[in-house]
Protein backbone atom coordinates (compact mmCIF):
# COMPACT_ATOMS: atom_id res chain seq x y z
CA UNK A 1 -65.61 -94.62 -58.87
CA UNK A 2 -67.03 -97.61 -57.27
CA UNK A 3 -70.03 -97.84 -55.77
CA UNK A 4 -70.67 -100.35 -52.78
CA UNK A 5 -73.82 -101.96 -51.41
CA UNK A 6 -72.48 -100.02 -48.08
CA UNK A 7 -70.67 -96.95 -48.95
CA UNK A 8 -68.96 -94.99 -52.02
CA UNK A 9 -65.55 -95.18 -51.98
CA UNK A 10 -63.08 -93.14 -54.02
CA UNK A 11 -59.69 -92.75 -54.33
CA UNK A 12 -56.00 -92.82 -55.61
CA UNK A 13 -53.97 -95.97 -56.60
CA UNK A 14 -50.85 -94.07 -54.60
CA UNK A 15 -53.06 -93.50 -51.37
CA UNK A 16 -52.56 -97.14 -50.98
CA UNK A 17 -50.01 -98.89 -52.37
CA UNK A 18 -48.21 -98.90 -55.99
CA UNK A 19 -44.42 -98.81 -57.35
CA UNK A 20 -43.05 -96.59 -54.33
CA UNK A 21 -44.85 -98.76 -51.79
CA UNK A 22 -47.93 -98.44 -49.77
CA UNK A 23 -47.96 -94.88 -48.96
CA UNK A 24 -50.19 -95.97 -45.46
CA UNK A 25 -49.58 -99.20 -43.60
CA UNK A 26 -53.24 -100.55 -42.89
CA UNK A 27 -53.14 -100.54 -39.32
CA UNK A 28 -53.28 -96.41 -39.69
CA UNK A 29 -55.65 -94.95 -37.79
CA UNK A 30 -58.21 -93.39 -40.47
CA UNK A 31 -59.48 -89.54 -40.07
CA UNK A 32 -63.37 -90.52 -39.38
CA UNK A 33 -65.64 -87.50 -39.68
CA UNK A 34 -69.08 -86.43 -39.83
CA UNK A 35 -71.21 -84.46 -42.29
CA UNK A 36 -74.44 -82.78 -42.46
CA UNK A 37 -76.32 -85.83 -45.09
CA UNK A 38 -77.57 -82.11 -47.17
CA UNK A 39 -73.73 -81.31 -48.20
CA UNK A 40 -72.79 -85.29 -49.22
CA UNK A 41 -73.92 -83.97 -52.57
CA UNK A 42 -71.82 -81.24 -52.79
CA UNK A 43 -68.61 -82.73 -51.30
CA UNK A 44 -69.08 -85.61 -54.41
CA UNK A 45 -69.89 -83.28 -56.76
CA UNK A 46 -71.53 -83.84 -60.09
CA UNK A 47 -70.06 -87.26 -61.88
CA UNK A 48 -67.76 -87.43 -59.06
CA UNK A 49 -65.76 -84.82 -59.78
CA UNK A 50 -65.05 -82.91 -56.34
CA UNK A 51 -64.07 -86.08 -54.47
CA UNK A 52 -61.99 -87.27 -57.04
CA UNK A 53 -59.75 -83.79 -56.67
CA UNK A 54 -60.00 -84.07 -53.26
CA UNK A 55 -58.55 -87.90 -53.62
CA UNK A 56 -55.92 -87.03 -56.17
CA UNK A 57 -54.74 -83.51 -54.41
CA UNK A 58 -54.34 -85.13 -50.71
CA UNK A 59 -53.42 -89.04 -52.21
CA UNK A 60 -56.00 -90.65 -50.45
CA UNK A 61 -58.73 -93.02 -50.39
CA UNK A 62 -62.04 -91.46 -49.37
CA UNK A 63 -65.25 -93.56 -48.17
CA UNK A 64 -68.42 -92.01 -48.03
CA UNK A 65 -71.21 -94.03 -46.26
CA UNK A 66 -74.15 -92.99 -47.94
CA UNK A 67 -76.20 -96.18 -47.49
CA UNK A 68 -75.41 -96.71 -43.68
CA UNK A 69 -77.80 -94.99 -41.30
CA UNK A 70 -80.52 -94.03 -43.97
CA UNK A 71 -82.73 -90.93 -42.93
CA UNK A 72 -79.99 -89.81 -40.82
CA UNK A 73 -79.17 -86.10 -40.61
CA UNK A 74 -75.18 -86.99 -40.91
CA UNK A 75 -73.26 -89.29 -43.02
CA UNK A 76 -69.78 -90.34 -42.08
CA UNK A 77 -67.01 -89.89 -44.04
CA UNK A 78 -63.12 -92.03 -43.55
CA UNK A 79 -60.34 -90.79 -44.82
CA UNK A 80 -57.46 -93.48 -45.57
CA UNK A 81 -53.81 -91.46 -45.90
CA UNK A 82 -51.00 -90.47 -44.32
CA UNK A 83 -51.54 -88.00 -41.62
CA UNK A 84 -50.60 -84.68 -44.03
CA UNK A 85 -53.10 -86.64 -46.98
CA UNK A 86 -56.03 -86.39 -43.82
CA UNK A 87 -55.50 -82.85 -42.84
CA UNK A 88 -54.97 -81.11 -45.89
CA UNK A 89 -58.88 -83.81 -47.53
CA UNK A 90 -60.39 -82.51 -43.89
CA UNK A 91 -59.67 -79.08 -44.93
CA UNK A 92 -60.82 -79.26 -48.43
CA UNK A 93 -64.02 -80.89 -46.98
CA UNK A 94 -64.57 -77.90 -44.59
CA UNK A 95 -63.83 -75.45 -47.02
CA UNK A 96 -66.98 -77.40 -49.38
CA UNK A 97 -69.82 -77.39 -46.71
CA UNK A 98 -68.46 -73.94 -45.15
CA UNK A 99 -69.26 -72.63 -49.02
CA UNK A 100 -72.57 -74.34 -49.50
CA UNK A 101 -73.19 -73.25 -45.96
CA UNK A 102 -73.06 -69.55 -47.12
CA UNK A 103 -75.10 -69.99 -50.20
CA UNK A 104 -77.67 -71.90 -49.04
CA UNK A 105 -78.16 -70.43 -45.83
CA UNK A 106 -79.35 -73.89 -44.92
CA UNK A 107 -77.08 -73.82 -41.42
CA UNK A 108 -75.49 -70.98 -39.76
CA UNK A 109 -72.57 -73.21 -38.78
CA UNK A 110 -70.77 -76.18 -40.15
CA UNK A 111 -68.89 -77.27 -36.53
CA UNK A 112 -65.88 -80.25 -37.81
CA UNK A 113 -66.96 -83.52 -36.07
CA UNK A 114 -64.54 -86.58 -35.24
CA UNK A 115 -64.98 -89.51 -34.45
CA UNK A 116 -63.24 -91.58 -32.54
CA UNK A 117 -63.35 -95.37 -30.89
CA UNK A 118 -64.32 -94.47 -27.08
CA UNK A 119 -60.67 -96.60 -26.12
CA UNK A 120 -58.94 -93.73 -27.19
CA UNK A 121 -61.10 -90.91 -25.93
CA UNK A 122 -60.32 -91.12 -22.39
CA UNK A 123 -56.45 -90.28 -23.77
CA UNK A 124 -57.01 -88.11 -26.06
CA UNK A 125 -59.39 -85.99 -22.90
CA UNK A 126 -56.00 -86.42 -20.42
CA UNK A 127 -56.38 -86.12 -16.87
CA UNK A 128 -58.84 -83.86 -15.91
CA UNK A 129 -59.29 -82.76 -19.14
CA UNK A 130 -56.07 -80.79 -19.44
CA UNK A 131 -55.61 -82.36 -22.68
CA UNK A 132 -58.27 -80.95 -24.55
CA UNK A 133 -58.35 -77.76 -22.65
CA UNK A 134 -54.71 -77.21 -24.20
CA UNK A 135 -56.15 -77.49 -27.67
CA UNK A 136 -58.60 -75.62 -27.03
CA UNK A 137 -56.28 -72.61 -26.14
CA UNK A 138 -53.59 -73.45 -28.42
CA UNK A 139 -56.48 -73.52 -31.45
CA UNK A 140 -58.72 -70.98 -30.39
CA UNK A 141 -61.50 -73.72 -30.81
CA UNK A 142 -64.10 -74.88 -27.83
CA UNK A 143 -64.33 -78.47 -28.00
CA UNK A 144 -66.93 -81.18 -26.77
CA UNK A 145 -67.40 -84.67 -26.73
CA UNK A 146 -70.36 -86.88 -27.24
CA UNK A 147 -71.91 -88.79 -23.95
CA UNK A 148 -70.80 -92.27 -23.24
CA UNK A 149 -74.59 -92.77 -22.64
CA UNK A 150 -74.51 -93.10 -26.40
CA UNK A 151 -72.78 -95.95 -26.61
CA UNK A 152 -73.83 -99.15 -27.13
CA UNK A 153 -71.83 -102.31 -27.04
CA UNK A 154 -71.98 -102.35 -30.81
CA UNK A 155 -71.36 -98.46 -31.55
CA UNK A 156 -68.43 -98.28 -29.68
CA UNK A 157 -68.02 -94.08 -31.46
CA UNK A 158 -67.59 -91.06 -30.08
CA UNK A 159 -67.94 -87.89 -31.69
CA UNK A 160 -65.55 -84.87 -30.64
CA UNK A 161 -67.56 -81.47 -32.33
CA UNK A 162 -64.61 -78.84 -32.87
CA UNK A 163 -66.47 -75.00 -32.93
CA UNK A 164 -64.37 -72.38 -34.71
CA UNK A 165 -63.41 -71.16 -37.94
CA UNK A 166 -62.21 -73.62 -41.06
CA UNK A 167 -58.58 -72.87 -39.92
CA UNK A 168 -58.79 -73.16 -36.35
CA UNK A 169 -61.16 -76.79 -36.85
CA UNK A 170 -58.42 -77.71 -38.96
CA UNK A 171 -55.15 -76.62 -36.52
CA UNK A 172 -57.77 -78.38 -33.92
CA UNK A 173 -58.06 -81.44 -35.97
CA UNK A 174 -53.99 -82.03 -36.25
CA UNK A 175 -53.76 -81.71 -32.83
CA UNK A 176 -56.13 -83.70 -31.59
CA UNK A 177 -55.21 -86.50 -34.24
CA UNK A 178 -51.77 -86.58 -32.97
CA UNK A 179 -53.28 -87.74 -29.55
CA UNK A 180 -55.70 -90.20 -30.70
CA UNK A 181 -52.64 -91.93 -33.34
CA UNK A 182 -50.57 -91.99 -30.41
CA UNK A 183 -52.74 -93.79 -28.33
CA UNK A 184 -53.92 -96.04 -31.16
CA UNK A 185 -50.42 -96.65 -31.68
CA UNK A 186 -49.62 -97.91 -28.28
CA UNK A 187 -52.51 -100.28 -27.92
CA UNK A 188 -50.89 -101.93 -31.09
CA UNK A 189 -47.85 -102.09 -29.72
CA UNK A 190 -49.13 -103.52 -26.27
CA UNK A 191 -50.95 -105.93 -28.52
CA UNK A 192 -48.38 -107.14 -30.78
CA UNK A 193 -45.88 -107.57 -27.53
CA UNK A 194 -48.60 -109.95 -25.86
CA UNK A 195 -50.80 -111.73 -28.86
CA UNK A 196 -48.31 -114.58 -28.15
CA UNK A 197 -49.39 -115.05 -24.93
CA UNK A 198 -52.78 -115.97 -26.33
CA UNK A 199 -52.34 -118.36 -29.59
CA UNK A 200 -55.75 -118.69 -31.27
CA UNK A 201 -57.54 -115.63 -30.60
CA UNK A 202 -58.05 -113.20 -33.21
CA UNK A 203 -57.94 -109.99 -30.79
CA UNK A 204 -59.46 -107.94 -33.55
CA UNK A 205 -62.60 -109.64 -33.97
CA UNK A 206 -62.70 -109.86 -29.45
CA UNK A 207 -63.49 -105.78 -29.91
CA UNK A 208 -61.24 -104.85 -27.06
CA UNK A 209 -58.72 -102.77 -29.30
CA UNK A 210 -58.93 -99.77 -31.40
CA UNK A 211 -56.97 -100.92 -34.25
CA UNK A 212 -59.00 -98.76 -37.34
CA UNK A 213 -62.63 -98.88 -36.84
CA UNK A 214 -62.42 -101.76 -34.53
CA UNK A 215 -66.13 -103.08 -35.61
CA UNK A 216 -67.88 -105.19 -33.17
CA UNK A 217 -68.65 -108.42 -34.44
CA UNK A 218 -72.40 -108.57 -35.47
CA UNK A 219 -74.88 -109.89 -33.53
CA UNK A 220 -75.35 -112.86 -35.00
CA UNK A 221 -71.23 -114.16 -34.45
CA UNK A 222 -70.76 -112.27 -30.53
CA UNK A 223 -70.15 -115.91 -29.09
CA UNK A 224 -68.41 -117.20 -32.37
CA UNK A 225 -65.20 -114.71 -32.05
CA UNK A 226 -62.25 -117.52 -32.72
CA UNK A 227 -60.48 -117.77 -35.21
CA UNK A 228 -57.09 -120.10 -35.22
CA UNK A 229 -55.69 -123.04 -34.39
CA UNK A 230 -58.60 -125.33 -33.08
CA UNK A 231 -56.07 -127.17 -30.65
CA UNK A 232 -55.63 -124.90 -28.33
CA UNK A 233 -57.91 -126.38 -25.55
CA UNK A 234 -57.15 -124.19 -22.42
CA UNK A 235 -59.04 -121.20 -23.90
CA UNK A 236 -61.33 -123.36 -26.55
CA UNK A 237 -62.67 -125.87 -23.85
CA UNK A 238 -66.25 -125.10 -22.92
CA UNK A 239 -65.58 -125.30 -19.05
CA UNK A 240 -67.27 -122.77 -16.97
CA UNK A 241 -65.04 -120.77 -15.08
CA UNK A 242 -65.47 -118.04 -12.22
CA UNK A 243 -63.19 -115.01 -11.74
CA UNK A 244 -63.55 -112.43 -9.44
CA UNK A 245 -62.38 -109.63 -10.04
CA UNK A 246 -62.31 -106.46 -8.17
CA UNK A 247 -62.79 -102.73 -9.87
CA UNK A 248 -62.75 -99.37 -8.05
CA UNK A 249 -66.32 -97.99 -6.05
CA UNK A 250 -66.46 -95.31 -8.10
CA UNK A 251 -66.26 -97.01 -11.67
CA UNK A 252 -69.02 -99.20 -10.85
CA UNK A 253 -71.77 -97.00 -12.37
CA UNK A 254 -69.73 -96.74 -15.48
CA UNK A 255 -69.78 -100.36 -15.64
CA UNK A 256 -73.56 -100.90 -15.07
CA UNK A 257 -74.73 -97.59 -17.14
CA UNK A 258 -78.25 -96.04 -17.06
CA UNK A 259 -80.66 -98.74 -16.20
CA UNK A 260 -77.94 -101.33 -16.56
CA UNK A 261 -77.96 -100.53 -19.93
CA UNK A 262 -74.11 -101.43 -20.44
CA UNK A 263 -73.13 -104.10 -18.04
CA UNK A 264 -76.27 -105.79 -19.87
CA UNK A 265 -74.84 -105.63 -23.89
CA UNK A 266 -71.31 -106.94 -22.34
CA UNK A 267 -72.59 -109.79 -21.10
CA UNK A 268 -74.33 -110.61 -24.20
CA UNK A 269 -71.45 -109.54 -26.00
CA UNK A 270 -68.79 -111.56 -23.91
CA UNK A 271 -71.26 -114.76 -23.88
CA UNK A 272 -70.41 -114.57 -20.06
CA UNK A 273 -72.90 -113.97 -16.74
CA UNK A 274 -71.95 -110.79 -14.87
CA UNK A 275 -72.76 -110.17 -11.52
CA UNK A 276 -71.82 -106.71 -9.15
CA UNK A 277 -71.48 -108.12 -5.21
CA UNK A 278 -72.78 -105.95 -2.60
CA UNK A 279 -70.15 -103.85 -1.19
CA UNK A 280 -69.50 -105.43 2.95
CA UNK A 281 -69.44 -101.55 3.86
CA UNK A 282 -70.33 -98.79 1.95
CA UNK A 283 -66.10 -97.63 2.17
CA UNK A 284 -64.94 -100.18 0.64
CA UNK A 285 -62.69 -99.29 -2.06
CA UNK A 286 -63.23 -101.88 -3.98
CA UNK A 287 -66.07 -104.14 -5.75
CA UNK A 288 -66.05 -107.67 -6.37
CA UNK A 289 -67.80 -108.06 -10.14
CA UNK A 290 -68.43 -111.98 -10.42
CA UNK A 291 -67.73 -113.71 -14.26
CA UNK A 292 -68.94 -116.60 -15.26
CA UNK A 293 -68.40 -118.27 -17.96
CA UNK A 294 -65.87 -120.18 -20.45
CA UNK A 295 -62.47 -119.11 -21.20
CA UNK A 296 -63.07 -117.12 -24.21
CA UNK A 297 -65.84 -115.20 -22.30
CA UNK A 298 -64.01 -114.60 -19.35
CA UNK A 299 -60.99 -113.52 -21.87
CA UNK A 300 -63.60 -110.80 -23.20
CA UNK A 301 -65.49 -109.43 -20.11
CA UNK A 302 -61.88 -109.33 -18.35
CA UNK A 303 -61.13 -107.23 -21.45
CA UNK A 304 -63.99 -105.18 -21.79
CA UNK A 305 -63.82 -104.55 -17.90
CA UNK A 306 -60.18 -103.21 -18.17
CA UNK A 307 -60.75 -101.00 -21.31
CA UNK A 308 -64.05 -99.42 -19.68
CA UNK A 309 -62.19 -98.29 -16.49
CA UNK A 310 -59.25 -96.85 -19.09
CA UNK A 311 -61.64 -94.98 -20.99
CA UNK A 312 -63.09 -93.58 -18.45
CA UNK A 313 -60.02 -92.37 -16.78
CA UNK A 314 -59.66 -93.72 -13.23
CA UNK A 315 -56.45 -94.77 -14.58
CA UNK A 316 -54.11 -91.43 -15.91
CA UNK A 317 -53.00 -92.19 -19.38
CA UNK A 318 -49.44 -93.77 -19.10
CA UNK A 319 -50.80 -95.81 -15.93
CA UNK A 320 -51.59 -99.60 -16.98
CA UNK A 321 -54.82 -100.32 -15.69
CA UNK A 322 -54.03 -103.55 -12.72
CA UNK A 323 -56.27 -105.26 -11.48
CA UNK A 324 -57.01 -107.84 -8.48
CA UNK A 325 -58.36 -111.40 -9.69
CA UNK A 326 -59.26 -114.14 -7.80
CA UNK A 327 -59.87 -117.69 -9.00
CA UNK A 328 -60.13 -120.70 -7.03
CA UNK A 329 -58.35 -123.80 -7.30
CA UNK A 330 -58.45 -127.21 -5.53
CA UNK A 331 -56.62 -127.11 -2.63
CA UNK A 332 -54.79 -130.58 -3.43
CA UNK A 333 -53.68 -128.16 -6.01
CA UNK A 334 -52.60 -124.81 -4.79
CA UNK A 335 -48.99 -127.03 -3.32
CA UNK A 336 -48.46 -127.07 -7.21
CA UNK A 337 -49.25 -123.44 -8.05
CA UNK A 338 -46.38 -122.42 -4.92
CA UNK A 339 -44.17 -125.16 -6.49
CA UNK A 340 -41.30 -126.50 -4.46
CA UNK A 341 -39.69 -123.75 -2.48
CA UNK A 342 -41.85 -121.39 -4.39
CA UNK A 343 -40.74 -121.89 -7.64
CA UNK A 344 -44.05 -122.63 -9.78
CA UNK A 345 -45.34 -119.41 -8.06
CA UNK A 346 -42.02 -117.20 -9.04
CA UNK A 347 -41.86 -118.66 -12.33
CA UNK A 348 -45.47 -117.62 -13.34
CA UNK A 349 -44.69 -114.23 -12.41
CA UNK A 350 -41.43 -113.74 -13.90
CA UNK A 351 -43.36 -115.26 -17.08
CA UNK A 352 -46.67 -113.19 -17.15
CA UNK A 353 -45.08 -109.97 -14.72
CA UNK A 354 -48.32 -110.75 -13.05
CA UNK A 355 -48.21 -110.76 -9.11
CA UNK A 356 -49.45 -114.42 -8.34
CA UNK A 357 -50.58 -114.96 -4.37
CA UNK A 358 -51.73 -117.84 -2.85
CA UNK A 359 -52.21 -116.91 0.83
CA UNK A 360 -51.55 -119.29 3.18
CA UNK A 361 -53.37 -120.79 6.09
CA UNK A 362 -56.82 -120.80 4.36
CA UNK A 363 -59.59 -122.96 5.01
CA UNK A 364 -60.77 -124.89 1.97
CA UNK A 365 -64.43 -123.86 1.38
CA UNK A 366 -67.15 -126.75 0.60
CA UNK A 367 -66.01 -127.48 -2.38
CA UNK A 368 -62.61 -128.32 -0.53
CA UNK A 369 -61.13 -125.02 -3.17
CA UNK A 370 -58.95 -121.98 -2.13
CA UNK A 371 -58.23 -118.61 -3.55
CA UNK A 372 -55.42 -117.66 -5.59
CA UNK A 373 -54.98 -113.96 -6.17
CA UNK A 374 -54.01 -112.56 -9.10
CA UNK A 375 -52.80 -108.66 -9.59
CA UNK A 376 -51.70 -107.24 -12.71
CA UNK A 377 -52.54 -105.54 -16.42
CA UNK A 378 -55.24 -107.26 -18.14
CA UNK A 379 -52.48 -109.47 -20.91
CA UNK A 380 -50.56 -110.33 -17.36
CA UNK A 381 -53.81 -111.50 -15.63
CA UNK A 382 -55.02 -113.34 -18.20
CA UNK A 383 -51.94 -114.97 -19.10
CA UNK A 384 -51.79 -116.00 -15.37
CA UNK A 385 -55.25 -116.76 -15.06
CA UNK A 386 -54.44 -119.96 -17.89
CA UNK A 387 -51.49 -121.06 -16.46
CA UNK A 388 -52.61 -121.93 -13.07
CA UNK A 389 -55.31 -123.46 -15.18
CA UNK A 390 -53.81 -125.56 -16.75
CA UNK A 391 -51.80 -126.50 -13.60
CA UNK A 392 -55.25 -127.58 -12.32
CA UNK A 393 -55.91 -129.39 -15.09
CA UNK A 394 -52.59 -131.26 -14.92
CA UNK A 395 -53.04 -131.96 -11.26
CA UNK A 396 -57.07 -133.52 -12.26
CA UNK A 397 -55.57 -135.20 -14.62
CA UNK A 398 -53.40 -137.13 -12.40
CA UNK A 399 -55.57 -137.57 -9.77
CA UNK A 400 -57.67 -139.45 -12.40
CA UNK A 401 -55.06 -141.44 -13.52
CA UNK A 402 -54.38 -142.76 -9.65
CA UNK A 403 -57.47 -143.75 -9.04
CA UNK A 404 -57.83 -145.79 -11.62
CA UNK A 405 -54.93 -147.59 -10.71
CA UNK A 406 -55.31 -147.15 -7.36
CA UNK A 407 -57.76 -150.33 -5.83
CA UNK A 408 -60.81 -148.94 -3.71
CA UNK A 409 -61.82 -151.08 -1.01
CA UNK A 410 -65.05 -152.20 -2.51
CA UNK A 411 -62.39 -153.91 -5.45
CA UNK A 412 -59.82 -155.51 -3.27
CA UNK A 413 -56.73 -156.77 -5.08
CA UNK A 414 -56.47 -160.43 -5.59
């Protein structure tokens, strides 16, 4: 039994790895639960005992977080196994505080509490909640789910309290499992499918994705989130860059939160200024939200953006959440974005499956730019958004390059 600075951990050579192989690939999703802080005692037992037969019954690794959260009423608990190994430790756990329960008389129920990363909620809910209502019949169990005013950009947790008895918590907590793997499981497939796209980001450390407990970075490191290959210099450069992009009316109070609570911690998180435009009429379907800010911000507000309006659900669950971007370019350069006959332009979608626009007959603005619109899934858009980029750069680059060769009047040639 070790014990950590953070937590207690305890558990079974097999649970992860040994002569038949690990018995749970690391990228599992854990069973994360909650516990009155009065029954930790009881679920460790004395020297230790309990846990370890809960460890070496169910083959799994067991963390208690004792030290976390001091003087809180509840203590969380992950459970590292295969998905039989978390059910059957779950259950034993019940069974524990259910017992104490009735000899103490401390509580008069012991309700199972999950928790979850708030990604995976909205999925695990289902459209209109149909979901969680069909657990709720097929388990005999009422179900609830903790506020998103609780979050915070750095407690990114919800808790989903299950009500029943031990064996309807536990039929519950299969169930609703199976949902929350599923969707975990997709978001690492989406991810592993696209992390090429974007060479030198490390996506786990940008928070946008579930994988495990999906920690936000502390404080102290929100702006220092690279990790990689330091020559990538289309997302490392420290150019300011504006995107607008445009988010459904009614998902604009999710984004701000109470008192602007959330739209607040994002910024700070993303290292990025985020402004909400004022609608031209109050039907418009759409908002502009203005980022600005370098590439690595704008890669994380983009991000954060898309996964709020997931979680939230104003996309169903097998919908991709697309979005409308717009960025402006030069308008010596947006003949180069087209390409000849369109090519560039059909290229960069084919490449990204990101719808790439540049509307014709505009007027240059002051700064002589133009908009390019950009519609797609947040990988697509942001795979887009650094091509055309780079095109930019490329044409700049150029342009440089002929003047200086180029003699200006006030340096005639000889």
């Amino acid at each position: 039994m070790g014990t950590g600075s953070r937590e207690q951990e305890f558990g079974q050579p097999g649970a992860t790895g040994g002569p038949q192989g690990p018995r749970h690939r690391q990228q599992d999703l854990p069973l994360r639960i909650l516990v009155p802080t009065q029954f930790v005692g009881a679920i460790i037992g004395k020297e230790g005992l309990t846990i370890k037969n809960i460890t070496k019954q169910t083959q799994s690794k067991v963390d208690i977080h004792r030290k976390e959260n001091a003087g809180a009423t509840e203590k969380a608990i992950t459970i590292h196994s295969s998905k039989e190994g978390c059910s059957q430790a779950c259950r034993m756990i019940l069974e524990i505080m259910e017992k104490e329960a009735n000899d103490t008389k401390i509580v008069e129920e012991v309700p199972l509490k999950i928790l979850a990363h708030n990604s995976l909620v909205g999925r695990l809910i289902g459209k209109e909640g149909r979901n969680l209502k069909k657990i709720e019949q097929d388990t005999g169990t009422k179900i609830t789910i903790s506020s998103l005013q609780d979050l915070t950009i750095y407690n990114q947790e919800r808790t989903i309290t299950v009500r029943g008895g031990v064996e309807e918590c536990c039929n519950a907590e299969v169930e609703i499992m199976k949902k929350l793997r599923e969707a975990h499981e997709n978001d690492l497939a989406s991810l592993n499918q696209q992390t090429n796209m974007m060479p030198g980001l490390n996506m786990n450390a940008l928070g946008i994705f579930s994988s495990g407990l999906s920690a936000l970075p502390p404080a102290s490191g929100l702006r220092g989130s690279l990790s990689g290959p330091a020559n990538y210099s289309p997302l490392l450069s420290a150019e300011q860059e504006v995107v607008y992009l445009f988010v459904p009316t009614p998902a604009v109070g999710a984004l701000i939160g109470k008192k602007g609570q959330h739209i607040k911690e994002l910024a700070h998180y993303a290292g990025a200024s985020i402004k909400i435009a004022a609608p031209d009429n109050p039907d418009d379907p759409e908002r502009m939200v203005i980022i600005t800010g370098p590439p690595e911000a704008q890669f994380k507000a983009q991000g954060r953006i898309y996964g709020k309006l997931k979680e939230e659900n104003f996309f169903t669950a097998k919908e991709e959440v697309k979005l409308e971007a717009h960025i402006k370019v030069p308008s010596t350069a947006a003949g180069r974005v087209i390409g000849k006959g369109g090519k560039t332009v059909n290229e960069l979608q084919n490449l990204t499956s990101a719808e790439v626009i540049v509307p014709r007959d505009q007027t240059p603005d002051e700064n002589d730019e133009v908009f390019v619109k950009i519609i797609g899934h947040f990988f697509a858009s942001q795979t887009a958004q650094r091509k055309i980029r780079e095109i930019v750069q490329q044409v700049k680059q150029q342009e440089r390059k002929h003047q200086q060769m180029v003699p200006t009047p006030s340096q005639p040639s000889k």
